[in-house]
Protein backbone atom coordinates (compact mmCIF):
# COMPACT_ATOMS: atom_id res chain seq x y z
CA UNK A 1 -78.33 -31.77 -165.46
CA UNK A 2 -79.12 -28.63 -167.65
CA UNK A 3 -82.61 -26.97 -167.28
CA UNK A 4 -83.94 -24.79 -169.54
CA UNK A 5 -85.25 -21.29 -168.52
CA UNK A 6 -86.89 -18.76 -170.83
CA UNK A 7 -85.57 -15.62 -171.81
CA UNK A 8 -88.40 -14.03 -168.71
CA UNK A 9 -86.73 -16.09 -165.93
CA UNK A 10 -83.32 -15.42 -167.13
CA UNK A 11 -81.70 -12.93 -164.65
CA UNK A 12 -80.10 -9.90 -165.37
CA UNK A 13 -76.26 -10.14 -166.51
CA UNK A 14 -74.43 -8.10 -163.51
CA UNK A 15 -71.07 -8.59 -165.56
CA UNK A 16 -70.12 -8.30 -169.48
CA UNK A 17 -67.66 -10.54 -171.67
CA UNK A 18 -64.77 -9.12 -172.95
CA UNK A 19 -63.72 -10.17 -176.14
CA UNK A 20 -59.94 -10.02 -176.57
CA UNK A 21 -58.63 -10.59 -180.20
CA UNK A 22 -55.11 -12.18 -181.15
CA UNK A 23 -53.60 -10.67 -184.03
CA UNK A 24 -50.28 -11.71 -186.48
CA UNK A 25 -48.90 -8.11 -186.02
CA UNK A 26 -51.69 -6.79 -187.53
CA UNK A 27 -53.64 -5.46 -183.94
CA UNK A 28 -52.93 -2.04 -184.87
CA UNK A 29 -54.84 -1.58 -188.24
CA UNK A 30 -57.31 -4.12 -187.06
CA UNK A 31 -58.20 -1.93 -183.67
CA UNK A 32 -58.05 1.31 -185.66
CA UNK A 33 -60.27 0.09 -188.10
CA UNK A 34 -62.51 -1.63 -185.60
CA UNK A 35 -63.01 2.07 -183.93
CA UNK A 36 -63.84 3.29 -187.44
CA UNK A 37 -66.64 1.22 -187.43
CA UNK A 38 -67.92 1.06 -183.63
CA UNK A 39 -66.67 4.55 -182.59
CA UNK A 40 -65.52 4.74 -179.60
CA UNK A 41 -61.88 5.28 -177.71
CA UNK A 42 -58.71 3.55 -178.66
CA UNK A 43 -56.00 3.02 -176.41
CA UNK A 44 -52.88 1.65 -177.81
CA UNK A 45 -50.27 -0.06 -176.29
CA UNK A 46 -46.81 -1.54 -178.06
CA UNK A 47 -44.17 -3.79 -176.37
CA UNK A 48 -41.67 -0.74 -176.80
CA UNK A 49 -43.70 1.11 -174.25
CA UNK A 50 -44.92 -1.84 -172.01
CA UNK A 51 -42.08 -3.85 -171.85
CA UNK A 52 -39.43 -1.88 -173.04
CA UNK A 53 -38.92 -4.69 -176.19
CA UNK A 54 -36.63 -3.31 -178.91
CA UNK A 55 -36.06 -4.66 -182.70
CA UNK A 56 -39.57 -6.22 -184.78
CA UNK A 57 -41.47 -6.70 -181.83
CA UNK A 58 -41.04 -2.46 -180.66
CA UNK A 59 -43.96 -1.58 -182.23
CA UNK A 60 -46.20 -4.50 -182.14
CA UNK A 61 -49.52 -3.92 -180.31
CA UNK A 62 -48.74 -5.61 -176.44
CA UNK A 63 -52.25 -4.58 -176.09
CA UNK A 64 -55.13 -2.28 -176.80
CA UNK A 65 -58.85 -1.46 -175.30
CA UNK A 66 -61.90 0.65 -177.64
CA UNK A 67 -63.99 1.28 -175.27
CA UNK A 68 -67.55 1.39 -176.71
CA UNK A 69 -70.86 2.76 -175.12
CA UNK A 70 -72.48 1.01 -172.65
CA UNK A 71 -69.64 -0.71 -171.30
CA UNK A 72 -69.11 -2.17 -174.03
CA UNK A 73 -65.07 -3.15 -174.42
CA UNK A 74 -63.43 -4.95 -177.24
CA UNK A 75 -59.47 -5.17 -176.55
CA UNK A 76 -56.64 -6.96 -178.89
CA UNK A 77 -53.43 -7.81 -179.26
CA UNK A 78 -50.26 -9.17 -181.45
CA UNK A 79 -48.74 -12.30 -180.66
CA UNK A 80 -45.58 -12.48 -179.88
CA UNK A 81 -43.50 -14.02 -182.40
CA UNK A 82 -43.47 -17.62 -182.25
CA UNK A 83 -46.56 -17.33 -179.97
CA UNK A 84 -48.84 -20.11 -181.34
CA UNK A 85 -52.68 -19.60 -181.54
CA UNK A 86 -55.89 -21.10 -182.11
CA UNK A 87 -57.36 -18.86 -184.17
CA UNK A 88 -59.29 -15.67 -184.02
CA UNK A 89 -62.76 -16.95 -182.80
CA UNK A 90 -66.14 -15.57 -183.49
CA UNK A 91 -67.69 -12.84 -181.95
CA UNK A 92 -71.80 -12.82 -181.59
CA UNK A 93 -73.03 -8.85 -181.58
CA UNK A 94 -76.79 -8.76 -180.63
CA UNK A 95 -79.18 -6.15 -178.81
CA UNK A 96 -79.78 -7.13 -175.48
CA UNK A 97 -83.82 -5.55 -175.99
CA UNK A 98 -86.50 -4.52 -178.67
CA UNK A 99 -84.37 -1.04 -178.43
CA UNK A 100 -84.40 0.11 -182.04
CA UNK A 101 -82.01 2.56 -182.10
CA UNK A 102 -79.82 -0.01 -180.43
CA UNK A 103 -80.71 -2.43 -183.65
CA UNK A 104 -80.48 0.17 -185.74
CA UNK A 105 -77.04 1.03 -184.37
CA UNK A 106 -76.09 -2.80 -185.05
CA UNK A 107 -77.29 -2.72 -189.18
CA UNK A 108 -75.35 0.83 -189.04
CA UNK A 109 -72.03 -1.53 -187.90
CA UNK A 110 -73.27 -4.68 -190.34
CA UNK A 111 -73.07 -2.54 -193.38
CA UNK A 112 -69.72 -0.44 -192.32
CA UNK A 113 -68.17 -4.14 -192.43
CA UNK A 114 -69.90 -6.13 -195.23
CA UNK A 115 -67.86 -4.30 -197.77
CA UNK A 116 -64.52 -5.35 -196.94
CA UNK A 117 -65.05 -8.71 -195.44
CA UNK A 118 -66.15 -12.27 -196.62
CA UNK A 119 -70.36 -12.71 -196.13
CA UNK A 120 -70.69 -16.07 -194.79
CA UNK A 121 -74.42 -15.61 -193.83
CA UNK A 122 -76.10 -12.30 -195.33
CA UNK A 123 -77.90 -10.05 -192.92
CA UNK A 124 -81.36 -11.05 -193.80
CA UNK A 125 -84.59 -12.71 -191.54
CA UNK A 126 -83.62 -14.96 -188.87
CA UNK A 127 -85.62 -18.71 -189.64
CA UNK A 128 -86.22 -18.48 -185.50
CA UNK A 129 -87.39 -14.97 -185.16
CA UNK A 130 -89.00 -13.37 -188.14
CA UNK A 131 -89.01 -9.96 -187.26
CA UNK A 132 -85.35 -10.12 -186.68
CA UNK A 133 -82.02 -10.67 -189.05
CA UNK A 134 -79.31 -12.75 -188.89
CA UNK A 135 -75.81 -12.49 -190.76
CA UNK A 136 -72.20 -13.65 -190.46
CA UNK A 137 -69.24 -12.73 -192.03
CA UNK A 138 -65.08 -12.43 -191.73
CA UNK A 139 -63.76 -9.63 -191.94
CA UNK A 140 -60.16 -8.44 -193.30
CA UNK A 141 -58.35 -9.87 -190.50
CA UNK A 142 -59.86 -12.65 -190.53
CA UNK A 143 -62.19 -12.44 -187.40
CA UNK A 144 -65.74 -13.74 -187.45
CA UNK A 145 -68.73 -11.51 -186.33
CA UNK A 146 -72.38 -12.46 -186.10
CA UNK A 147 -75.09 -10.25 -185.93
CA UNK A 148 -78.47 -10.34 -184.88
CA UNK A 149 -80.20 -7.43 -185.49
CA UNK A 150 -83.84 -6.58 -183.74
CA UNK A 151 -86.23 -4.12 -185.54
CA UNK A 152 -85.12 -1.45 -186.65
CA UNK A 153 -88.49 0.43 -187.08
């Protein structure tokens, strides 16, 4: 039987989600592009170097972390060839308070992306929560990000 709590009775998250993206052999200009737009460390790692793999799969990404502030981590990978998958997901990117640098930080990222990738939902006021925006959109490799986005001021 599910109960609902408020956001007040909630209790504090002692652990954080990783997301960890799939790529077509297209990890490493997704990750490097993904650190142009969060910042943040990259750490690369091909099947050449982590499995000793030689021919198309040599340089392939076997895996890769950005570290973000905060703990935040976002890691990725190519599949192996013939690997099958079910897609790329969606990712939800939100504030976790009324911080607004933190929100601001979070419109900083929305409009680094919008550019280059398909707007499903444009960043403008959430129906549920007026003094906050909501958006959606794919980006060039074809992941899915949402964004809600406090105030900013």
């Amino acid at each position: 039987m599910h109960v609902p709590i408020s956001f007040e009775e909630r209790p504090a998250v002692a652990f954080g989600f990783t997301p960890y993206l799939m790529f077509p052999g297209t990890a490493r200009a997704a990750m490097t592009y993904y650190a142009d737009i969060f910042g943040g460390e990259l750490d690369l790692l091909t099947y050449g170097e982590g499995m000793g793999e030689e021919g198309e799969t040599k340089d392939r990404i076997m895996h890769s972390s950005l570290y973000l502030e905060r703990g935040a981590h976002l890691m990725g990978a190519d599949l192996f060839p013939g690997q099958p998958t079910n897609g790329l997901g969606t990712t939800a990117l939100s504030a976790s308070d009324d911080d607004q640098e933190e929100n601001a930080r979070l419109a900083s990222w929305w409009e680094k992306f919008a550019p280059d990738s398909e707007v499903i939902v444009p960043l403008d006021t959430a129906p549920w929560e007026p003094d906050s925006k909501y958006g959606h959109l794919r980006d060039r490799f074809g992941a899915e990000w949402m964004f809600m986005v406090g105030p900013t001021e």
